[in-house]
N, C-alpha and C. Protein backbone atom coordinates (compact mmCIF):
# COMPACT_ATOMS: atom_id res chain seq x y z
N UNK A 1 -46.35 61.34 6.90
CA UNK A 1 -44.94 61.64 6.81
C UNK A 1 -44.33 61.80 8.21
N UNK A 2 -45.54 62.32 9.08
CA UNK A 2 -44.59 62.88 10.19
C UNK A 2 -44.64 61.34 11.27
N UNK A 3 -45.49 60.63 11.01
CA UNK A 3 -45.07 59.16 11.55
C UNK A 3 -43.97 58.12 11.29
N UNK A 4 -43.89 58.45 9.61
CA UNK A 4 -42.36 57.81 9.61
C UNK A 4 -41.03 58.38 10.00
N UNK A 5 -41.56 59.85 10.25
CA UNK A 5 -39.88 60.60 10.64
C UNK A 5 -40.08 59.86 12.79
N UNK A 6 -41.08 59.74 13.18
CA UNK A 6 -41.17 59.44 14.40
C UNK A 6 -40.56 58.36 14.65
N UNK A 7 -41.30 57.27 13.74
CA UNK A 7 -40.82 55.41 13.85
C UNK A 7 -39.26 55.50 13.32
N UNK A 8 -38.60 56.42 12.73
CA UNK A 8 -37.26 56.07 12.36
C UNK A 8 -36.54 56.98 13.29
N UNK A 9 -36.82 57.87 14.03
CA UNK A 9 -36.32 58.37 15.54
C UNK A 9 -36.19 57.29 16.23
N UNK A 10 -37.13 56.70 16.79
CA UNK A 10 -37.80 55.35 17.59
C UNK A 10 -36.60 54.62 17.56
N UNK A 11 -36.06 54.01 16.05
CA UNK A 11 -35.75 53.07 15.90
C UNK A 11 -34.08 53.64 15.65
N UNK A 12 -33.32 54.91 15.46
CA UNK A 12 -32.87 55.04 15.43
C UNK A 12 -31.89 55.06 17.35
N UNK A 13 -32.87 55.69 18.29
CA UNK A 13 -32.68 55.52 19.48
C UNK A 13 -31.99 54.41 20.05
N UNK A 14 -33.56 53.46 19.30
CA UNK A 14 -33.09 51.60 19.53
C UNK A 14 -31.73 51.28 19.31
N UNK A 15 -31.39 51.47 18.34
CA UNK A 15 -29.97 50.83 17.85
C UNK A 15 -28.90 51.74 18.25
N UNK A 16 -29.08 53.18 18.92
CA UNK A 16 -27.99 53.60 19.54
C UNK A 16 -27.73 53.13 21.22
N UNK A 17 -28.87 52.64 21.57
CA UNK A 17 -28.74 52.10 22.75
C UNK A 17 -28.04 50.67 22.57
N UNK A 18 -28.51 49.77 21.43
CA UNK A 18 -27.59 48.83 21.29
C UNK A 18 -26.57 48.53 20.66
N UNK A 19 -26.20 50.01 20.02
CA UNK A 19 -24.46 50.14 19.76
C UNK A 19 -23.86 50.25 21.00
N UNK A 20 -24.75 50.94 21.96
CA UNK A 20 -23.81 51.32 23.19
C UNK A 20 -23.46 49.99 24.37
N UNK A 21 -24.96 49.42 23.91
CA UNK A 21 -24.61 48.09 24.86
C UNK A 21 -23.42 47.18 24.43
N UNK A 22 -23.51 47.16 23.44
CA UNK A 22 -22.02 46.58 22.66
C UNK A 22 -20.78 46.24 23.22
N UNK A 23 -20.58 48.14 22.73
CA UNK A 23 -19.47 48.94 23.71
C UNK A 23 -18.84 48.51 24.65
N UNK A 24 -20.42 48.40 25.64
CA UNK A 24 -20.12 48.31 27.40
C UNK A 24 -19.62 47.12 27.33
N UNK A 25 -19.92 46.00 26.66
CA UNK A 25 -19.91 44.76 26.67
C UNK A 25 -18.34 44.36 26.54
N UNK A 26 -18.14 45.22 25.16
CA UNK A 26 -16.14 45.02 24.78
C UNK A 26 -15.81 45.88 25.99
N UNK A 27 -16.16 46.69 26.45
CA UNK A 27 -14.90 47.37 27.78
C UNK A 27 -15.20 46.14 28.87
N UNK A 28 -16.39 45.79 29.40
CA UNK A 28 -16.17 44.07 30.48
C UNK A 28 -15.19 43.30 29.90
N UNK A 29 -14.94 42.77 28.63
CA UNK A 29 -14.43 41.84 27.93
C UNK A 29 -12.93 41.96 28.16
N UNK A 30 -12.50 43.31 28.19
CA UNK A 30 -11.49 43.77 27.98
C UNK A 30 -10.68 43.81 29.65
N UNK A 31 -11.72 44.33 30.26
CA UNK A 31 -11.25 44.43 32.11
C UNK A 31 -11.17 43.11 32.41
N UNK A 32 -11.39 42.37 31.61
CA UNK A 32 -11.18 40.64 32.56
C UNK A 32 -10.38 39.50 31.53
N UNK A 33 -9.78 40.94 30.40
CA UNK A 33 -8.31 40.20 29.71
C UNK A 33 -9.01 39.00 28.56
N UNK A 34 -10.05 39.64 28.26
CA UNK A 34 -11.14 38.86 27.31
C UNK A 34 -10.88 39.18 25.63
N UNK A 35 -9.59 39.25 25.43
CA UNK A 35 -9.81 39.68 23.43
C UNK A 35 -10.63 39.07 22.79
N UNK A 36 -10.91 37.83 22.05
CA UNK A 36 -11.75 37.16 22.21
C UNK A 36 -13.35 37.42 22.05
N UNK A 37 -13.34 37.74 23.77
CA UNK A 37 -15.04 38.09 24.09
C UNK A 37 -14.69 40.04 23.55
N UNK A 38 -13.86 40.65 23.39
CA UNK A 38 -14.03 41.84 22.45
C UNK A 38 -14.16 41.86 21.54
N UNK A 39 -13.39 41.14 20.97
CA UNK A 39 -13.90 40.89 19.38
C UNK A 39 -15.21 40.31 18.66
N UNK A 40 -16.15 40.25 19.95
CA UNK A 40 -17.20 39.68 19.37
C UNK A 40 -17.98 41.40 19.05
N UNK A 41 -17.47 42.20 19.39
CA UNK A 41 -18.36 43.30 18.60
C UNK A 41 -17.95 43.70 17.63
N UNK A 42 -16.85 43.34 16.19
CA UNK A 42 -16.31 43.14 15.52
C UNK A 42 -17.14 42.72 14.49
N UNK A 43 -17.45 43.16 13.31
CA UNK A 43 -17.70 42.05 11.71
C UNK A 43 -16.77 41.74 11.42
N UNK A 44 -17.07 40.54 10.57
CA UNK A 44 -15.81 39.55 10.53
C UNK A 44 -15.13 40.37 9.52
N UNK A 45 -15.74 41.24 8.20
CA UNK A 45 -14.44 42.09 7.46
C UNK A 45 -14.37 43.07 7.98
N UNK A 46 -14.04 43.51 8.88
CA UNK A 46 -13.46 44.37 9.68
C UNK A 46 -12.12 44.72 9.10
N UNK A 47 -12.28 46.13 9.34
CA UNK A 47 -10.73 46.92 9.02
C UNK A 47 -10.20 47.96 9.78
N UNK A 48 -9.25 47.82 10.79
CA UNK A 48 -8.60 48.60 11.70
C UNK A 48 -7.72 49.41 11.50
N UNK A 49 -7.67 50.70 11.27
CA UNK A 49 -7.24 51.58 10.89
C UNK A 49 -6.12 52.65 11.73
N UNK A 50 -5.27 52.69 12.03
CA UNK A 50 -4.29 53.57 13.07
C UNK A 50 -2.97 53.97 12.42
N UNK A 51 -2.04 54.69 12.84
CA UNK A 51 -0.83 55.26 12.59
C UNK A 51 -0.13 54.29 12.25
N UNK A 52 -0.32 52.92 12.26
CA UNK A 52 0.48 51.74 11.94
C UNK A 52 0.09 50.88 10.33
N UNK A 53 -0.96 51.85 10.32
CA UNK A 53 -1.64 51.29 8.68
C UNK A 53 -2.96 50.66 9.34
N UNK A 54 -3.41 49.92 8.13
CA UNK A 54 -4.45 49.56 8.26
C UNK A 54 -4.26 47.68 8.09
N UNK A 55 -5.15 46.96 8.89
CA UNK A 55 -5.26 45.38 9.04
C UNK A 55 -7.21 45.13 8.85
N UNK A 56 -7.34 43.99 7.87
CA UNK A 56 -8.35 43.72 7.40
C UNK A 56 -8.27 42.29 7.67
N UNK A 57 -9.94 41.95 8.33
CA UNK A 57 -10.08 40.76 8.48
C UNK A 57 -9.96 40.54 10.29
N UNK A 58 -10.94 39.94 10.43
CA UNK A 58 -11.29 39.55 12.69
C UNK A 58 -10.10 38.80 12.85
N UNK A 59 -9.88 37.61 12.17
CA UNK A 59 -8.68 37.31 12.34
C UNK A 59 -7.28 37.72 12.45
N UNK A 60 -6.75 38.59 11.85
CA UNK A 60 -5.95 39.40 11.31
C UNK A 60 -5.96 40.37 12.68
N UNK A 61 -7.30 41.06 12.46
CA UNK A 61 -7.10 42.27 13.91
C UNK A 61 -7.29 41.94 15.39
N UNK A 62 -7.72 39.85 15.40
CA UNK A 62 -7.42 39.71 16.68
C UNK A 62 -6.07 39.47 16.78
N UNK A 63 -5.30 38.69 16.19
CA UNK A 63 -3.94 38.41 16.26
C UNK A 63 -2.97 40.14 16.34
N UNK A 64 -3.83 40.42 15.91
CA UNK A 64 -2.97 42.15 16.82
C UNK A 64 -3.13 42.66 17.73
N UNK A 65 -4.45 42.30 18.41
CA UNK A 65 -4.51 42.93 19.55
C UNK A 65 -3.67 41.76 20.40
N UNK A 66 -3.66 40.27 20.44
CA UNK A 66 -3.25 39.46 21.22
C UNK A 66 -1.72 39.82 21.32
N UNK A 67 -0.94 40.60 20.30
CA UNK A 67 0.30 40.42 19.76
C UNK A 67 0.93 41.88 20.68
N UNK A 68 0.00 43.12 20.74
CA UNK A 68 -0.37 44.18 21.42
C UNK A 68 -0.22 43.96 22.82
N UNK A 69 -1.21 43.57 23.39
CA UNK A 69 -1.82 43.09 24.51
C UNK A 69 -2.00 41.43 25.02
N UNK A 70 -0.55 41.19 25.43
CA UNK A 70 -0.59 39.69 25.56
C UNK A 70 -1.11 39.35 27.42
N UNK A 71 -0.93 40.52 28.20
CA UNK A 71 -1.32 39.94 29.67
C UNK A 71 -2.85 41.04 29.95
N UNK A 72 -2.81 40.66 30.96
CA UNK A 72 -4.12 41.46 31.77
C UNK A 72 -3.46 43.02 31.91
N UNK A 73 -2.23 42.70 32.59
CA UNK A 73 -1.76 44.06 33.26
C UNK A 73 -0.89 45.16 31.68
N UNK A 74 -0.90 44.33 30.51
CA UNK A 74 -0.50 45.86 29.14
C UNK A 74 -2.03 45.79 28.87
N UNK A 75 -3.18 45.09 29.24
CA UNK A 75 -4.30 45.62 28.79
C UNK A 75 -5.19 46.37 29.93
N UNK A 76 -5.13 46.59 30.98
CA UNK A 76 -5.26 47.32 31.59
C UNK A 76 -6.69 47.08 31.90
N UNK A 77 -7.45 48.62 32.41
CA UNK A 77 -9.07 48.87 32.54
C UNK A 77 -9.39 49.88 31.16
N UNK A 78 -10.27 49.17 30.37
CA UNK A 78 -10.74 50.51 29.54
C UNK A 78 -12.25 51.05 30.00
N UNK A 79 -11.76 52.32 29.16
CA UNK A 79 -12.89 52.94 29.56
C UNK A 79 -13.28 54.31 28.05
N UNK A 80 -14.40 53.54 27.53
CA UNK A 80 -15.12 54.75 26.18
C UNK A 80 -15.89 55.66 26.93
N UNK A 81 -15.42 56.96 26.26
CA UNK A 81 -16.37 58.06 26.43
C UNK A 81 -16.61 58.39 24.75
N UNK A 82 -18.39 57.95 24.43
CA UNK A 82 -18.44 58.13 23.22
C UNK A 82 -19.24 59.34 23.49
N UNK A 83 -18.76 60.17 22.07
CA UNK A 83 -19.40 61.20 22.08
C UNK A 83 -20.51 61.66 20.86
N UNK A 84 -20.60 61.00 20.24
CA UNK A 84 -21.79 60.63 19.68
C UNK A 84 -22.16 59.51 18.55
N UNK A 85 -23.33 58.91 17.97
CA UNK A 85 -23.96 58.18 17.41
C UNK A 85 -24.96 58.83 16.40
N UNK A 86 -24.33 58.39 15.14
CA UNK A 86 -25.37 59.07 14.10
C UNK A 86 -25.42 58.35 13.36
N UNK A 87 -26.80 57.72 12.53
CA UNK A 87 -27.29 56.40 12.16
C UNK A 87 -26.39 57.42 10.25
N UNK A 88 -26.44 56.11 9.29
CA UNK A 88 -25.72 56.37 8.68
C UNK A 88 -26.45 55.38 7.71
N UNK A 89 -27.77 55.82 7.55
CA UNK A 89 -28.55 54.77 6.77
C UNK A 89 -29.52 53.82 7.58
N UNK A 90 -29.97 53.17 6.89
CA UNK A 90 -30.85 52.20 7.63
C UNK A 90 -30.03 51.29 8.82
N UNK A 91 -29.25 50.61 7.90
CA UNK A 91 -27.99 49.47 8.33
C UNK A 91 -26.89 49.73 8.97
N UNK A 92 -26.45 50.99 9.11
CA UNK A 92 -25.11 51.63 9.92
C UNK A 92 -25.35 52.71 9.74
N UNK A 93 -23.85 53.49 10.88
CA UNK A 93 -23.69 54.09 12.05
C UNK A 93 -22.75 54.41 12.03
N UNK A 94 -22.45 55.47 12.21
CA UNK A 94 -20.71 56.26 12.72
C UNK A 94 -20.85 56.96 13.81
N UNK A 95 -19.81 56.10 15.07
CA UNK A 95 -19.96 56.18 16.45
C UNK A 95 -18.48 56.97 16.46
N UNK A 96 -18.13 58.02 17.02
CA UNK A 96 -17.12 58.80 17.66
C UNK A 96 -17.01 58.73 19.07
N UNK A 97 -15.48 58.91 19.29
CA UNK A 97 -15.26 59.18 20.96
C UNK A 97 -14.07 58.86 21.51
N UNK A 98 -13.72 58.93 22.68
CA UNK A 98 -12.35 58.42 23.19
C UNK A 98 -12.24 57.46 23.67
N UNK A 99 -10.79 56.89 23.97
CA UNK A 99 -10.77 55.55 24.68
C UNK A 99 -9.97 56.01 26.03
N UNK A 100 -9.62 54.96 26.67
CA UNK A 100 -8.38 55.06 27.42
C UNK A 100 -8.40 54.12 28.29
N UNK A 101 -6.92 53.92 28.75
CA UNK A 101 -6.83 52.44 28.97
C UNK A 101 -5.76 52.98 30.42
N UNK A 102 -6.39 52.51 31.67
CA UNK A 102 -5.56 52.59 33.00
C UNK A 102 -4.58 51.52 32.87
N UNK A 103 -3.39 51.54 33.15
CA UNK A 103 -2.57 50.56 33.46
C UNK A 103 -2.01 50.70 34.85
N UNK A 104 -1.30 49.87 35.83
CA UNK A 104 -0.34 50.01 36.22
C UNK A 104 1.06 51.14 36.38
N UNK A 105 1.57 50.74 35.30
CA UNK A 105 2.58 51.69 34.51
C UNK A 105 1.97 52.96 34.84
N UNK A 106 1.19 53.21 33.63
CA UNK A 106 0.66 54.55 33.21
C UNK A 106 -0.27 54.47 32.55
N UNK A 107 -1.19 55.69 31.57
CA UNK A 107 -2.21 55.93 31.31
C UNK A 107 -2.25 56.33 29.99
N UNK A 108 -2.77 55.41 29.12
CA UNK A 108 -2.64 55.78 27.39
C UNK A 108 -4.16 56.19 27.17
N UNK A 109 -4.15 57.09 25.91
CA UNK A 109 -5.39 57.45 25.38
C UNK A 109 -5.50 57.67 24.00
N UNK A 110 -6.69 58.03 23.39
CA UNK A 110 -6.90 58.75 22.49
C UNK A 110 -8.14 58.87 21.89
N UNK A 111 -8.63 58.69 20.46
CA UNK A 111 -9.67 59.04 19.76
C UNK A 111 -10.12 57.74 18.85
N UNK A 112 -11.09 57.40 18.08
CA UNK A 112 -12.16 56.88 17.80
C UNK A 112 -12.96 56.57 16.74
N UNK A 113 -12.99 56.60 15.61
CA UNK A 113 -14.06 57.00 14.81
C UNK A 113 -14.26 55.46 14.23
N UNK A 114 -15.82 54.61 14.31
CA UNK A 114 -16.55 53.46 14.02
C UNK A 114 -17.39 53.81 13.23
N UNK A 115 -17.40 52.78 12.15
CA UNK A 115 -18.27 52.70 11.16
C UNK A 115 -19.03 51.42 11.60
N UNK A 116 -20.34 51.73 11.76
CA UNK A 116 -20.89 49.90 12.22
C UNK A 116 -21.91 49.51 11.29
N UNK A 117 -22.28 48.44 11.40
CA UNK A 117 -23.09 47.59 10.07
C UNK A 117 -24.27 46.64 11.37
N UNK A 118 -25.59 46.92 10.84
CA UNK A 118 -26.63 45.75 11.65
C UNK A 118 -26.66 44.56 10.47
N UNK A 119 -25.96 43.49 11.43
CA UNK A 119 -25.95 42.29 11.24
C UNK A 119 -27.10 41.57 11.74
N UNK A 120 -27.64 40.08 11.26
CA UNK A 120 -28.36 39.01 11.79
C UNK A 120 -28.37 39.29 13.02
N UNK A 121 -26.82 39.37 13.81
CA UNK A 121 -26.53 39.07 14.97
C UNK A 121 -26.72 40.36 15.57
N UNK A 122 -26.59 41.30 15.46
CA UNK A 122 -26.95 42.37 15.70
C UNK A 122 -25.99 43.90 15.20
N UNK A 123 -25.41 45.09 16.02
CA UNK A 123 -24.37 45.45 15.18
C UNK A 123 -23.15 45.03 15.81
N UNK A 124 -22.12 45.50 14.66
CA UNK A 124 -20.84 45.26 14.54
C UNK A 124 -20.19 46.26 14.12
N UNK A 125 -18.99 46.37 14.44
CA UNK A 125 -17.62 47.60 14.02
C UNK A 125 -17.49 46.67 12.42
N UNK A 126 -17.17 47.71 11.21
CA UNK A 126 -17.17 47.55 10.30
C UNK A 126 -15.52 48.10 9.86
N UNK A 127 -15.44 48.95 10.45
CA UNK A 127 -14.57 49.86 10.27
C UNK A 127 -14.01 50.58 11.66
N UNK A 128 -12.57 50.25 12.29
CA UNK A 128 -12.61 51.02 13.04
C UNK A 128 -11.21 51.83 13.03
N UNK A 129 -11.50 53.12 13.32
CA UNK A 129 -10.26 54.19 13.01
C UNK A 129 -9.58 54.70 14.36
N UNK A 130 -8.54 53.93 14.71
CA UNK A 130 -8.21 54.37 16.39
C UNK A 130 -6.96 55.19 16.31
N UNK A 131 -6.95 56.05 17.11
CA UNK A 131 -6.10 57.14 16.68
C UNK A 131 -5.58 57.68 18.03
């Protein structure tokens, strides 16, 4: 018993390190005006969730961020401070934390909450609640 609570620590570790690599991956994507290459940490039914309602579907929630964020300089530098990762089953994960985005202008922020799913490809935002 006490080997499988070990191997699912193990493996739980694993996949918080590669939720996080993810992450890092959409904030590069994002500093070099990449929607696109952000949305590749995205499942394709994805559902984005904020004060504006909710949008379902990669398609759907890239055409909002492009619609959002049409140059380099309204998308700024981001930067996640997650504050934690807790596996949520075998297959997903609910990742919390903040965002915030340097501009020019000025300095927007806020909060976080991801539901993620391990895909073929590896994981993905399933659900994301930006606030």
């Amino acid at each position: 018993m006490l080997a499988c609570f070990l191997v699912s620590c193990t493996q739980s570790a694993s996949d918080e390190q590669l939720i996080r690599a993810v992450l890092a991956e959409q904030e590069a994507a994002w500093d070099r005006g990449d929607i696109p290459g952000f949305m590749e940490g995205y499942a394709d039914p994805v559902c984005f969730i904020s004060k504006k309602g909710m949008t379902c579907g990669k398609t759907e929630v890239t055409a909002n961020y492009l619609r959002s964020y049409p140059d380099e300089q309204t998308m700024g530098d981001l930067t996640f401070d997650i504050h934690e990762v807790l596996p949520a089953g075998k297959d997903h994960a609910w990742v919390t934390g903040t965002w915030q985005l340097d501009r020019t202008v000025d300095t927007v922020g806020g909060g976080f909450s991801l539901l993620w799913v391990k895909e073929t490809a590896g994981w993905r935002i399933l659900r994301d609640h930006t606030y």
